[in-house]
Protein backbone atom coordinates (compact mmCIF):
# COMPACT_ATOMS: atom_id res chain seq x y z
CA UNK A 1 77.96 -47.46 52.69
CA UNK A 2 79.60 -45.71 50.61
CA UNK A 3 77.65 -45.71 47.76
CA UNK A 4 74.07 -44.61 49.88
CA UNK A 5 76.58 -41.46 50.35
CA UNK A 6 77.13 -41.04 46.83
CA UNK A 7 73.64 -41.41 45.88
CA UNK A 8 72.32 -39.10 48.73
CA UNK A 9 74.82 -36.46 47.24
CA UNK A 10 73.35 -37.10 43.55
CA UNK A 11 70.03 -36.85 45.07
CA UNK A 12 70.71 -33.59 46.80
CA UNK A 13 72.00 -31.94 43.62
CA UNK A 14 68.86 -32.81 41.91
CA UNK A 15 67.43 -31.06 43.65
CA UNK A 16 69.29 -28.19 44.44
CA UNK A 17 69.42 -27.91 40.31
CA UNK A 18 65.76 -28.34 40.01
CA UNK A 19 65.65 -25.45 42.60
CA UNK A 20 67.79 -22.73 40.95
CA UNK A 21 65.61 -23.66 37.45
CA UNK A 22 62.35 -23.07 39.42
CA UNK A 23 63.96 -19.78 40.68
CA UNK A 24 65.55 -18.27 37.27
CA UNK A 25 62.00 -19.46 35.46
CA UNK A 26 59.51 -17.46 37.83
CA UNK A 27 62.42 -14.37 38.05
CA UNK A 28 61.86 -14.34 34.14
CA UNK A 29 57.89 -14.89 34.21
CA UNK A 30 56.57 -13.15 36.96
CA UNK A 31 57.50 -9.54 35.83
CA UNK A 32 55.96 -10.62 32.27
CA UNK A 33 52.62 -11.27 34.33
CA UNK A 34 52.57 -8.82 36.58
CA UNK A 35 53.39 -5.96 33.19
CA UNK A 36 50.39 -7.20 32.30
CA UNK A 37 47.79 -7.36 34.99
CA UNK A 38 49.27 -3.56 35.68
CA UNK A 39 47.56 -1.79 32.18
CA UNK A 40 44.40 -1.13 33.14
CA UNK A 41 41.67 -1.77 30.41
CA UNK A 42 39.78 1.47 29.37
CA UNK A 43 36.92 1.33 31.81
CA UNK A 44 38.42 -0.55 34.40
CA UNK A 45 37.50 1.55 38.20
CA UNK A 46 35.39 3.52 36.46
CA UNK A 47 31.63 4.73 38.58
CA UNK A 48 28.99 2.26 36.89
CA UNK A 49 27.09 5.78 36.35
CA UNK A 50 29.82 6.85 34.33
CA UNK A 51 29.97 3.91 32.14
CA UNK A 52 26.56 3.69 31.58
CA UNK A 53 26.38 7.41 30.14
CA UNK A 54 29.39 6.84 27.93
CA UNK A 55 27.37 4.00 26.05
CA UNK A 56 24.70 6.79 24.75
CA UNK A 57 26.70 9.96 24.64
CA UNK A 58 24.77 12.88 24.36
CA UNK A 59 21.70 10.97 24.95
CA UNK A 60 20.47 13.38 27.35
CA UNK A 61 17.96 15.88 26.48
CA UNK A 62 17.04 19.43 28.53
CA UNK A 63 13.60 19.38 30.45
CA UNK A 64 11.47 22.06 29.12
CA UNK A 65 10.95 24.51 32.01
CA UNK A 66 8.28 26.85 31.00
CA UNK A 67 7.93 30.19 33.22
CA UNK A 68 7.21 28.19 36.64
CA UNK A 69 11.65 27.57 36.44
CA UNK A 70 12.36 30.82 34.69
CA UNK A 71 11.32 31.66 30.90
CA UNK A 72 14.49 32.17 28.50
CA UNK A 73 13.29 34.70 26.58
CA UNK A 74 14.78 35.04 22.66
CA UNK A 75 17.09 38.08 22.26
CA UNK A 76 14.52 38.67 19.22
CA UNK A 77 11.57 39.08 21.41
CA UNK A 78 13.37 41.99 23.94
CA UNK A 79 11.57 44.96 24.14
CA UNK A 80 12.29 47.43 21.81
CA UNK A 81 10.12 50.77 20.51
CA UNK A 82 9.87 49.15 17.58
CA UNK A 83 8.33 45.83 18.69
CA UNK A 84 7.09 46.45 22.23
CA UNK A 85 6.18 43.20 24.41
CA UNK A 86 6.97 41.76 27.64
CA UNK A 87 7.73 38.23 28.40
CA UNK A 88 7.89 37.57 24.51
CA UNK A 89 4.56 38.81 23.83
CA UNK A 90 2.75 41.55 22.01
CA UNK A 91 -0.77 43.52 22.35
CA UNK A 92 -1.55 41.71 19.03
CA UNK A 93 -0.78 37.78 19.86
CA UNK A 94 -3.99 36.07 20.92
CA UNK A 95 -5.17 32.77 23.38
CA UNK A 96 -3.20 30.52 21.01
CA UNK A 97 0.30 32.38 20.76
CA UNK A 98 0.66 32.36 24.42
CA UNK A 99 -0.86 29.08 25.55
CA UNK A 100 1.52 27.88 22.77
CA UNK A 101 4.20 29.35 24.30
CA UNK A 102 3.94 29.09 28.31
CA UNK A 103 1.04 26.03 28.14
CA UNK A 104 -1.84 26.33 30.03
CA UNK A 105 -2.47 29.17 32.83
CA UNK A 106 -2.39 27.80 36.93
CA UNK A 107 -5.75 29.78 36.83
CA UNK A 108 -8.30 31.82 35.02
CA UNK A 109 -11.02 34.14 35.46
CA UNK A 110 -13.28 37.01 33.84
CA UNK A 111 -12.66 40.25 35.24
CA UNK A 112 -15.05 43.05 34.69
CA UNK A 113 -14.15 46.49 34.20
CA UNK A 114 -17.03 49.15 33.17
CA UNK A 115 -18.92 46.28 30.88
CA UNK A 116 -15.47 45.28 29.18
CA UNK A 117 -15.04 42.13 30.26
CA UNK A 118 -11.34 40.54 30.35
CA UNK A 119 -10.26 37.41 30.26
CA UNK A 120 -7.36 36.87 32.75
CA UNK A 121 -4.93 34.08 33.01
CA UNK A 122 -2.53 33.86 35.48
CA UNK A 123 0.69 32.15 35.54
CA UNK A 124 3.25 31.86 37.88
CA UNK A 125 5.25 35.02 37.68
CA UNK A 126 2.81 37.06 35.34
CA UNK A 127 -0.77 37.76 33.99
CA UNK A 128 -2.03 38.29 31.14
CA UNK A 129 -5.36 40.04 30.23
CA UNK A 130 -7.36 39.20 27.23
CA UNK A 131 -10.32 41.10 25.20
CA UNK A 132 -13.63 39.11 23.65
CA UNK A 133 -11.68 39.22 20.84
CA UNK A 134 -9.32 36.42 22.27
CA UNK A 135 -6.20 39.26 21.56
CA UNK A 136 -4.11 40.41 24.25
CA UNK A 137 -5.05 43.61 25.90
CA UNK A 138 -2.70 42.95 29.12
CA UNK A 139 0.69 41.56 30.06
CA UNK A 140 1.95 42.28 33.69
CA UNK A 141 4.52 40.99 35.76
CA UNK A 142 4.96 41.16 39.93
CA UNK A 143 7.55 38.63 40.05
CA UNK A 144 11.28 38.78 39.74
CA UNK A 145 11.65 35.05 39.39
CA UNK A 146 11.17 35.05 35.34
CA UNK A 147 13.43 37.57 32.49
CA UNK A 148 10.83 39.51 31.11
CA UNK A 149 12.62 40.66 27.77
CA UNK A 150 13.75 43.59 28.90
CA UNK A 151 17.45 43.40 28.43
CA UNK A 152 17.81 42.05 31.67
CA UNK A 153 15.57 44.92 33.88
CA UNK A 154 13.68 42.33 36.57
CA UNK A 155 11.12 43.12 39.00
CA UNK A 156 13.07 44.13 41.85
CA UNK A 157 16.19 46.46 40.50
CA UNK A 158 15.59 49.85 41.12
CA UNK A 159 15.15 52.61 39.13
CA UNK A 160 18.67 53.34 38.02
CA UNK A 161 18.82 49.99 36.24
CA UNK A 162 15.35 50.72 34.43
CA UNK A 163 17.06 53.85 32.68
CA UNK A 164 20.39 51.70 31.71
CA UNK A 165 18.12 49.31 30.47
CA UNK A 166 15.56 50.94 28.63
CA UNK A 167 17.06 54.05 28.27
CA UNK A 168 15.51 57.50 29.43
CA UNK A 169 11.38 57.56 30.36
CA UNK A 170 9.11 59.30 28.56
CA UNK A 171 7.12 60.13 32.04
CA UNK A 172 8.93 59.49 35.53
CA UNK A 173 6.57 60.47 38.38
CA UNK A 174 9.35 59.36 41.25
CA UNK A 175 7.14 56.34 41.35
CA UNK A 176 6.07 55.48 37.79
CA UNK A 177 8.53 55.23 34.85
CA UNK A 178 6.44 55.12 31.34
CA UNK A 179 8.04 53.75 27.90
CA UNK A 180 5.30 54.80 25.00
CA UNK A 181 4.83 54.29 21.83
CA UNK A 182 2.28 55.02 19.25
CA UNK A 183 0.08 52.38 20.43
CA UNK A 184 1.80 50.95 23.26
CA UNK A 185 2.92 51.92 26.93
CA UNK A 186 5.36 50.42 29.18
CA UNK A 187 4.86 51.19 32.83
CA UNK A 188 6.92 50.56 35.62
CA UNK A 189 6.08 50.86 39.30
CA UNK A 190 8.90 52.05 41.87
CA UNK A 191 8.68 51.82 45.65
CA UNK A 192 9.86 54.97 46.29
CA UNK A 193 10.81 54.33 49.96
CA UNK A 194 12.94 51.25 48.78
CA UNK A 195 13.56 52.52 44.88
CA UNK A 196 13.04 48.91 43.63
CA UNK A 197 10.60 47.76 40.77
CA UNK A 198 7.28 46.40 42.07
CA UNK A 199 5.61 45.16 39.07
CA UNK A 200 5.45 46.19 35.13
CA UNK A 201 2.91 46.20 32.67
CA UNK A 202 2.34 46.59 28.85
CA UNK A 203 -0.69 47.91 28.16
CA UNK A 204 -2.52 49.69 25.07
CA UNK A 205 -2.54 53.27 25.15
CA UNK A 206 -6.34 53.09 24.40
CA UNK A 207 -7.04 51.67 27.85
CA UNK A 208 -6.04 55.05 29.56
């Protein structure tokens, strides 16, 4: 009898020993484990978007708009006296220069006007008049959607932002503003009920 006692005892310590070494191990290991399963890796919860556009940065390339989602017009191509033009273009570029810059028109058509015929293609937010000669005679805007080059005048300010723009008119009717130059004119309608900018043209001075 008395030794089942003593060997129950010896059994019981066993395990109670076994115990408080399972106990002191996993206090020592566990924080080990969870240290590391806490340090995220460097793209761990990141969007799968994300992720996918950090593999190719700078991949992406700009759409080319064109004037249908607004023309960005070169600060070298503004208006000046010197170098008159409107949405980038001069009285001496021809069927190429501006199909090479704004593609092909949404429409065209031959206008007649006293047995001169023109040659008009029309974009979105402006038109443009050719002679038989395939050079422009014509460029005229109605739209305020587009920068024409004019150091930031749009269809649509009114007339006190013409004159900050462009300066003072050679001719102001109340209704007209005109910007000439040897060869050249600039004309700008104004409602005058409304004083805002209904359309502008650049025209040769020939065609008066």
């Amino acid at each position: 009898m008395k030794r089942s006692i003593k060997r129950l005892m010896l059994g019981l310590s066993a395990v109670a020993i076994a115990i408080s070494i399972g106990f002191i191990s996993g206090y020592w290991v566990a924080p080990s484990k969870n240290t590391e399963s806490a340090t995220p890796s460097p793209t761990q919860g990141k969007p799968a978007e994300i992720l996918q556009s950090n593999k190719n940065p700078g991949s992406a390339q700009p759409s080319k708009d064109g004037t249908k989602t607004g023309e960005v017009i070169d600060a070298s191509t503004i208006y000046t006296l010197e170098h008159p033009s409107l949405m980038a273009l001069t009285l001496s570029d021809t069927f190429d220069d501006v199909t090479k810059r704004y593609g092909k028109p949404d429409s065209q058509y031959v206008q007649n006007e006293e047995g001169d015929p023109l040659i008009i293609y029309h974009y979105a937010q402006f038109t443009v008049g050719f002679a038989e000669n395939r050079q422009v005679r014509f460029v005229e805007i109605s739209d305020n959607g587009s920068d024409p080059g004019l150091n930031g005048l749009r269809v649509g300010a009114n007339q006190a932002s013409a004159v900050q723009a462009l300066g003072e008119p050679d001719t102001n009717t109340g209704y007209v503003l005109t910007y000439q130059t040897e060869d050249t004119i600039l004309k700008i309608d104004i409602d005058p009920i409304t004083d805002t900018i209904q359309s502008i043209k650049l025209f040769s001075r020939i065609d008066l």
